[in-house]
Every structure is written in C-alpha cells, then in structure tokens.
Protein backbone atom coordinates (compact mmCIF):
# COMPACT_ATOMS: atom_id res chain seq x y z
CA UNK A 1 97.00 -22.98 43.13
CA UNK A 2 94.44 -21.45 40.67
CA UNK A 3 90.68 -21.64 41.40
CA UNK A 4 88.07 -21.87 38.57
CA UNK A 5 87.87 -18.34 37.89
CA UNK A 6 91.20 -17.29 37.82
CA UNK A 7 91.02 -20.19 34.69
CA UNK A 8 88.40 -19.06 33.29
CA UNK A 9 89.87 -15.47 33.11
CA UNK A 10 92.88 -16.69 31.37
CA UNK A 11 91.46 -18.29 29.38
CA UNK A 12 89.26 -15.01 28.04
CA UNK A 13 92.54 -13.19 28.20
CA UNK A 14 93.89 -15.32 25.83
CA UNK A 15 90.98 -15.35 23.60
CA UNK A 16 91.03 -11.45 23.46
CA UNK A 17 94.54 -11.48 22.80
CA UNK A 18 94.14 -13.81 19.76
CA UNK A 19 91.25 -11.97 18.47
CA UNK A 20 93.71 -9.14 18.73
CA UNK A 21 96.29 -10.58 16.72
CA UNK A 22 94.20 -12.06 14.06
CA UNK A 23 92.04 -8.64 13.17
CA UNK A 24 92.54 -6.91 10.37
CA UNK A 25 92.95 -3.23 9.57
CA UNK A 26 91.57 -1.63 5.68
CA UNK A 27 92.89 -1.45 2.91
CA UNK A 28 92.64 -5.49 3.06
CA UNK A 29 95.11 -7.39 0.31
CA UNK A 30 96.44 -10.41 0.28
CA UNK A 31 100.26 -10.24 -0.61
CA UNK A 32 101.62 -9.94 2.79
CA UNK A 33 98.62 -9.77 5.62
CA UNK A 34 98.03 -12.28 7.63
CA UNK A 35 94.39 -13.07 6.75
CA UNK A 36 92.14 -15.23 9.06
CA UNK A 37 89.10 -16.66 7.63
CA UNK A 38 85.81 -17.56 10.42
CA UNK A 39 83.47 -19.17 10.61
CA UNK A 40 79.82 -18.15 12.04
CA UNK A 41 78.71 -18.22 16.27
CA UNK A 42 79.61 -21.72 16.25
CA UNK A 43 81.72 -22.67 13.54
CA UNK A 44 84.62 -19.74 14.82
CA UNK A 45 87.65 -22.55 14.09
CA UNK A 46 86.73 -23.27 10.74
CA UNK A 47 87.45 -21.07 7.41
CA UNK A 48 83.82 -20.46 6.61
CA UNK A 49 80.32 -21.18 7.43
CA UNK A 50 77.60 -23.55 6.45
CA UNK A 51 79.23 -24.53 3.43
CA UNK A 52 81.40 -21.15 2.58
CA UNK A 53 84.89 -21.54 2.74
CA UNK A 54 87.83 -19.15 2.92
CA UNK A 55 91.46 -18.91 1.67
CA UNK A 56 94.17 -16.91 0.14
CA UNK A 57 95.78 -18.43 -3.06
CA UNK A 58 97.57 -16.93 -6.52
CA UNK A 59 95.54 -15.16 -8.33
CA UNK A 60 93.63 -17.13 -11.35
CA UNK A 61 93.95 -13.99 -13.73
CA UNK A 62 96.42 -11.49 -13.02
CA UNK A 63 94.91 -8.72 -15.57
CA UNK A 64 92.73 -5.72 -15.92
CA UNK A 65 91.95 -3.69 -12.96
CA UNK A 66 93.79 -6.48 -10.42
CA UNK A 67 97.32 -7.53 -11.45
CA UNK A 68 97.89 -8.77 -8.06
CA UNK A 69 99.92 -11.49 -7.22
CA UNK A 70 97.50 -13.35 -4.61
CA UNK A 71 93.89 -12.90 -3.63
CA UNK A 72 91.19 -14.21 -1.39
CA UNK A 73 88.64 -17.16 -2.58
CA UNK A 74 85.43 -18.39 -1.49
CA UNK A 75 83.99 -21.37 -2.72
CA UNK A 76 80.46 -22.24 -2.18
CA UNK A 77 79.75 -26.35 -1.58
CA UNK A 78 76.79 -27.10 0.04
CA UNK A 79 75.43 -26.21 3.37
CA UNK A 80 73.00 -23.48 3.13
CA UNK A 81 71.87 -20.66 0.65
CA UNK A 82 74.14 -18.12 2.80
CA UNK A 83 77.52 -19.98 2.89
CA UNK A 84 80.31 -17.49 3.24
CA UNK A 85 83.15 -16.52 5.47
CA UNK A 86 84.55 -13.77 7.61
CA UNK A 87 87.24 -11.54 8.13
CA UNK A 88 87.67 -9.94 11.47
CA UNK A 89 88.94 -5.78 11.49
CA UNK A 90 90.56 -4.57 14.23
CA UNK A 91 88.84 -1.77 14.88
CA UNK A 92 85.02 -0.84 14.48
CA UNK A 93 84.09 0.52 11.16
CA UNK A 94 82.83 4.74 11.15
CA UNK A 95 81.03 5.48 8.26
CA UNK A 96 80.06 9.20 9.19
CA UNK A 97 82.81 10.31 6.31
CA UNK A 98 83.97 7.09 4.44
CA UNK A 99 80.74 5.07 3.82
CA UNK A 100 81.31 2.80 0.90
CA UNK A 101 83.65 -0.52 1.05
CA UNK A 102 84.97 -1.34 -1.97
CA UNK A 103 86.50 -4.81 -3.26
CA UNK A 104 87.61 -6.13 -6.54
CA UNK A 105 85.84 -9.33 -7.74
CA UNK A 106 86.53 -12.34 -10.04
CA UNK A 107 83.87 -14.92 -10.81
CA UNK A 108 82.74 -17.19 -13.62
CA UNK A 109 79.21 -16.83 -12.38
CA UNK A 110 76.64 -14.91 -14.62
CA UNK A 111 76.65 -10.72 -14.62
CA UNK A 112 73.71 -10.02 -11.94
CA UNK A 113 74.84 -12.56 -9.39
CA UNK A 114 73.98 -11.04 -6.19
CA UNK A 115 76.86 -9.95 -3.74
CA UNK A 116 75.89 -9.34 -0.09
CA UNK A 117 78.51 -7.62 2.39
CA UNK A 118 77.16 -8.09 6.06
CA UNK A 119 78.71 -6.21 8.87
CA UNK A 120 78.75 -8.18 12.88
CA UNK A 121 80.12 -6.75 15.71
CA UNK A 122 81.45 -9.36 17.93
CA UNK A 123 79.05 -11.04 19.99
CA UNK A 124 76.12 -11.47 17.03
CA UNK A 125 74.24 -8.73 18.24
CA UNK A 126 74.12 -6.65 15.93
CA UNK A 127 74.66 -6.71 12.29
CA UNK A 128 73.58 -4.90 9.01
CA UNK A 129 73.25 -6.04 5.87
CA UNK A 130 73.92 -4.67 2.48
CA UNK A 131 74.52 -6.21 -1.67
CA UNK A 132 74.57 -5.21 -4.95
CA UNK A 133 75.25 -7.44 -8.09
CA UNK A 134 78.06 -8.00 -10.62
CA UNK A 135 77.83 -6.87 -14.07
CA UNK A 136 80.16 -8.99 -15.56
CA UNK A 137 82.07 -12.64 -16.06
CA UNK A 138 85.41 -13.89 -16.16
CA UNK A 139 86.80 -10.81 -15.64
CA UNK A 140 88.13 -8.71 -12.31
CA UNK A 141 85.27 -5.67 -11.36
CA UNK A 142 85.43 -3.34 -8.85
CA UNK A 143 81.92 -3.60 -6.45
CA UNK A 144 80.89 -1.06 -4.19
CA UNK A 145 78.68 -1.11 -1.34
CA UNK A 146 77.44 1.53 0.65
CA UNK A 147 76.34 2.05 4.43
CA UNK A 148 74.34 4.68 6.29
CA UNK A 149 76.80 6.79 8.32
CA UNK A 150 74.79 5.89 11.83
CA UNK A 151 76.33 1.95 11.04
CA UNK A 152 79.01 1.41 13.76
CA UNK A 153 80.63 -1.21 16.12
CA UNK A 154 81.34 -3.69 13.54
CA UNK A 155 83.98 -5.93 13.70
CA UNK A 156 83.76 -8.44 11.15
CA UNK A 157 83.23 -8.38 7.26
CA UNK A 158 80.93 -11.14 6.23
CA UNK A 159 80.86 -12.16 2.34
CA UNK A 160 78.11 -14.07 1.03
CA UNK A 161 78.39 -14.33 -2.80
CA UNK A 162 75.20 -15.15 -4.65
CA UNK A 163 73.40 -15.95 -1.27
CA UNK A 164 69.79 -17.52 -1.99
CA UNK A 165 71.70 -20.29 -4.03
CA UNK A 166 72.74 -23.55 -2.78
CA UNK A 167 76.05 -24.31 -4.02
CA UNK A 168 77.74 -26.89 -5.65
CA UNK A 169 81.37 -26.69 -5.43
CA UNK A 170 81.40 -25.78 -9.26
CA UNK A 171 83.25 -23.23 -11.38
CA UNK A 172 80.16 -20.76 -10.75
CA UNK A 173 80.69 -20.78 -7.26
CA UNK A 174 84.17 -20.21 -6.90
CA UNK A 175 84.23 -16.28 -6.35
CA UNK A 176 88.24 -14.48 -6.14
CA UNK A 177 88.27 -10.98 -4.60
CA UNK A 178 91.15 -8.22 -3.44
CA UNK A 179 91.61 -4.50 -2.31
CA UNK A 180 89.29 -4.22 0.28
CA UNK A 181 88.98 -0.59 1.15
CA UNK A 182 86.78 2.01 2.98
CA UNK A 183 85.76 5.31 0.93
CA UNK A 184 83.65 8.00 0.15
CA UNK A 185 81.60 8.58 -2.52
CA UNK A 186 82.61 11.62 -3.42
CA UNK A 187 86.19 10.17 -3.76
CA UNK A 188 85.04 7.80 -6.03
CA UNK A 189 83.24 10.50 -7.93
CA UNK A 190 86.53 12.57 -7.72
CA UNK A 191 89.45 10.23 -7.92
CA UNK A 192 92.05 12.32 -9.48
CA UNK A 193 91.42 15.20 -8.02
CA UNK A 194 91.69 14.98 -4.15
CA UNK A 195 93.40 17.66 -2.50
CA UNK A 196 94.27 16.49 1.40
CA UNK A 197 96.00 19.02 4.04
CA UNK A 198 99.20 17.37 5.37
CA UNK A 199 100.80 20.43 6.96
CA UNK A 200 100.51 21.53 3.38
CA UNK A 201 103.69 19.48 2.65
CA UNK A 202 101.33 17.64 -0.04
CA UNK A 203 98.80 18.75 -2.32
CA UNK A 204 97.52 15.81 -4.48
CA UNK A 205 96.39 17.87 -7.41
CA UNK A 206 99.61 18.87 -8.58
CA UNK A 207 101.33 17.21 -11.93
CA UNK A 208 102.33 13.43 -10.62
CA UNK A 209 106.13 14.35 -10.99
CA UNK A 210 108.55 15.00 -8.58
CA UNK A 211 108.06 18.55 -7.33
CA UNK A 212 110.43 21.51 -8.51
CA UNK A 213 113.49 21.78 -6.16
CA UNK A 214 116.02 22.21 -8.34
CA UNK A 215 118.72 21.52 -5.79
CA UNK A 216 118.19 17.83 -5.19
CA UNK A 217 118.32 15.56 -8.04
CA UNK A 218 116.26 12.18 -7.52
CA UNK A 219 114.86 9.87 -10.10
CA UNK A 220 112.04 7.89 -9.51
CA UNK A 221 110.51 5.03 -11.58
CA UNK A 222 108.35 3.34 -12.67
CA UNK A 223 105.75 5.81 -11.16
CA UNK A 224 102.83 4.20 -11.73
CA UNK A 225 103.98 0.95 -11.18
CA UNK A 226 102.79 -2.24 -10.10
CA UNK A 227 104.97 -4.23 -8.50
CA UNK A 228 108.31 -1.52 -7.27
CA UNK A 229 109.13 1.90 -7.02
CA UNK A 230 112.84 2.65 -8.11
CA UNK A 231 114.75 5.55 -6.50
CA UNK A 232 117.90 7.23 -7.40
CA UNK A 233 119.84 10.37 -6.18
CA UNK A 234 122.95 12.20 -6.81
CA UNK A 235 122.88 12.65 -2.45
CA UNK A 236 122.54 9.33 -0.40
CA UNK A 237 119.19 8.66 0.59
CA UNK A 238 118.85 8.39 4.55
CA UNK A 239 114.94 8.02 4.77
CA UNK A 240 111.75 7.35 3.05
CA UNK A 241 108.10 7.27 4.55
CA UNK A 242 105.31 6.55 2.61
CA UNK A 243 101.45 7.50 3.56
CA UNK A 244 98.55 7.16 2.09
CA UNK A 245 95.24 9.35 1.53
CA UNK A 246 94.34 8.50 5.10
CA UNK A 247 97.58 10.30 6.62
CA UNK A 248 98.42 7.31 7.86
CA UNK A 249 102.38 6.26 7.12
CA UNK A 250 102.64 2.65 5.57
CA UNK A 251 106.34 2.53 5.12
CA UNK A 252 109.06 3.57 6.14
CA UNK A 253 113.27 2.75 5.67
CA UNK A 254 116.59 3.76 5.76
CA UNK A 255 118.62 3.17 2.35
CA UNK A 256 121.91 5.31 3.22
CA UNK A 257 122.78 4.62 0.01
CA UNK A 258 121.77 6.78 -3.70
CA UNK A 259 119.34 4.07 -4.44
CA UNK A 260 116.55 2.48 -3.11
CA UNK A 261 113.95 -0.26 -4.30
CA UNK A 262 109.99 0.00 -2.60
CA UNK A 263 108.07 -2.83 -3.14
CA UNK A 264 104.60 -2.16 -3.62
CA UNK A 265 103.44 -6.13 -3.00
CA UNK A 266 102.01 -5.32 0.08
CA UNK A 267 100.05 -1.82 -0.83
CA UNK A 268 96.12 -1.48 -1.74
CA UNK A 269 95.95 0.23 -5.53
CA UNK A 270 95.83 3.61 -5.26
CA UNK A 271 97.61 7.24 -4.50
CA UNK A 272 100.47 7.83 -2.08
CA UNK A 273 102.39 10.55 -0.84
CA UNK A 274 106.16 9.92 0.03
CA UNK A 275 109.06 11.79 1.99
CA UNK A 276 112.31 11.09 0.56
CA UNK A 277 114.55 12.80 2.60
CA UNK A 278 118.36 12.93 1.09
CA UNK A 279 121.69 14.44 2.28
CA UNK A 280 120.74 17.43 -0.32
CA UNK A 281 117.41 18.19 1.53
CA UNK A 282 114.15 16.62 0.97
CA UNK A 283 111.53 15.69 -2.06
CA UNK A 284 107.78 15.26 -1.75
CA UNK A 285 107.13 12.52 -4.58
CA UNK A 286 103.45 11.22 -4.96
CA UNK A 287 103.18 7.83 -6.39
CA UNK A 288 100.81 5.31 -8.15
CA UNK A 289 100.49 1.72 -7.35
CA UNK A 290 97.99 0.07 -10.09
C-alpha cells in the first residue's frame, strides 16, 4: 500500500514526464509539431494567460515571405494589458553564439505595434524580457529579437503582442506568427554566404547545384521549393539524410527505388545540406526550402 509520499512522487514523475513530452525544440513551425500553448503560474491548463490565447490554425495569407500551410495565433480579449501565451522548449536556450530569435509575423494591427518576447525558466524565477515593433500591416514580416549571451536557463517562450493594450477580441488583436528560430547576427548579416565544417563533406558557399561527380546521375527538383523536393537517379536510391546549418540531421529514409519525394511541410525556411547516397556512390545536394 502506498503512503503519501510515494503519491506525491508519482505524481511529480508524471508531471516531469509530461512537461517532457510537451516541450519544444527550435526551429518552431506549425505543420507537423505538436505545439502546446500555457498558460501563466496559475493558469498552466489553459492556452493562454489573462486574456491571451493560443492555437495553431491555416494560415490567413499564405504569401510573401510565409507560404506556409498552418501557423500559430494569438488573440488578445480582455484580461490584462499583457495577455499572451507560452510555448515550452525542451531544452534551455544558450545565447553565447546564436543570440537573436527570429519569428515571422502577420497582423492587421498598425506598423509600430510593440512585440515583446519574454524568456521563463520553469519555476518563475527568473525571466528576461525583450521587444521590438512591427513595421508593417496585413502583410507576413520577419521580427527579430536579440538577447545578451549571459541569458540562460530558459524554458519557455512567452509572446505578448502589443502588451500595454487591453484587448478587445477585434481584428487588431488577432496576431498569426511561424518559423521560430535561434540565430546569429552575423548570419543574418551573411545569409548566403555561410561556410560550416561538416567533415568538409559540405561547404555552403558553393553554386546551389548538385556537386560535380560525373559518375552518378541524380536529378533533383524543385530546388528551392516550398512544399517537396523531387529526386531521381539512373542507380536506386538506398538513403537520404537531411541536416540543417546546426549539423543536426532532420530526416532521414530509405527509397530503394530511382525516385524519391521529401516533403518539406514540416521544415523551418531556410538552407539544408543532404546525403543522397545511391547504388553509384553518393551526392552532396544542398537545398532551399522558402
């Protein structure tokens, strides 16, 4: 028979597990992620806080910079000048090298409303605060925020769109955003040049084409492309891993066939290096999902 504290230590076992489960790693998206909104300290089973409220839906205007298929929402209704929600990362954040977060946003509010992204770690301890403000309407921007590099043990991304405003549950304070990512400013001042060490089997400034080895033939298209990579070969394709600028591999799978189709639903915007490895030898292809 179990006393009280062997309860209660389930219990937190359980809890910790869930958190687990439920935290996120960057890039954020929407297409395929299971997303979970919070709420604040004491409002942890609901999709927002005092009056903010979080969800993932199709995306109002699939154009510009975000052609994505569905995005996250806040909406603003009441409660207090702060309403917002949270999403919880996996992992604390480490902005000694990547120090900006980046996020595209969508709102009908005016160019200049203010955009604050707070950082909690997970008891409420702790927590910094940083904003900037959009420069346009009715259209998808990209907004970047930056942190000092001694900002760590964070665990949750807190967005309060035009905080200082009560709102109303009107168009104004309906606010869409996507791609949530952790970067450097120099990448962003150098985006089409970075040149990352993988064992030198990549070098990102090279021509965006497949690389010269004459004796394996492979096709790939689109490349950019925004919704699938195509592949074909003359040699049947028995693996493909795909990693992005982080070295770390987001896909990988086993066609064993001379074609293959990679969805890109499920991948940030951006630059990524592939291994297509064939029964002819192997091709180092870097690809574009916009």
């Amino acid at each position: 028979m179990m006393n009280v504290f062997s309860v209660k230590f389930i219990v937190i076992l359980c809890f910790l597990a869930n958190t687990t489960v439920l935290a996120q790693k960057l890039p954020i998206h929407f297409e395929k992620q299971e997303i979970t909104f919070t709420g604040g300290r004491n409002e942890l089973d609901k999709p927002g806080f005092s009056g903010g409220t979080g969800e993932i839906l199709d995306n109002p205007d699939p154009s510009g910079i975000n052609t994505s298929k569905k995005v996250g929402k806040i909406i603003r209704d009441g409660g207090e000048p702060w309403a917002g929600s949270r999403i919880p990362v996996s992992q604390p954040f480490d902005f000694r090298t990547y120090n900006v977060i980046t996020f595209k946003v969508y709102t009908s509010a005016p160019a200049g409303t203010k955009v604050q992204l707070k950082l909690e770690d997970r008891e409420y301890t702790s927590a910094i605060e940083s904003y900037t403000f959009t420069t346009t309407s009715n259209e998808w921007e990209t907004i970047k925020i930056s942190y000092p590099p001694s900002a760590t043990a964070y665990n949750y991304l807190t967005f309060m769109f035009d905080i200082g405003r009560i709102g109303k549950g009107e168009e104004r304070d309906v606010f869409y955003f996507d791609n949530i990512t952790q970067t450097s400013q120099d990448d962003l001042d150098n985006p089409s040049e970075p040149v990352i060490d993988y064992g030198d089997q990549f070098k990102t400034n090279e021509d965006l084409s497949i690389e010269n080895e004459d004796e394996i033939t492979l096709k790939v298209y689109p490349n950019p492309s925004s919704s699938a990579w195509n592949l074909e070969s003359e040699a049947i394709i028995t693996q493909v891993e795909i990693i992005d600028l982080q070295g770390k591999k987001v896909m990988s799978l086993s066609p064993n066939q001379n074609s293959a189709r990679i969805s890109t639903d499920f991948l940030a915007n951006g630059l990524y290096l592939s291994e297509i490895t064939t029964h002819s030898g192997v091709k180092r292809v870097k690809l574009i999902k916009h």
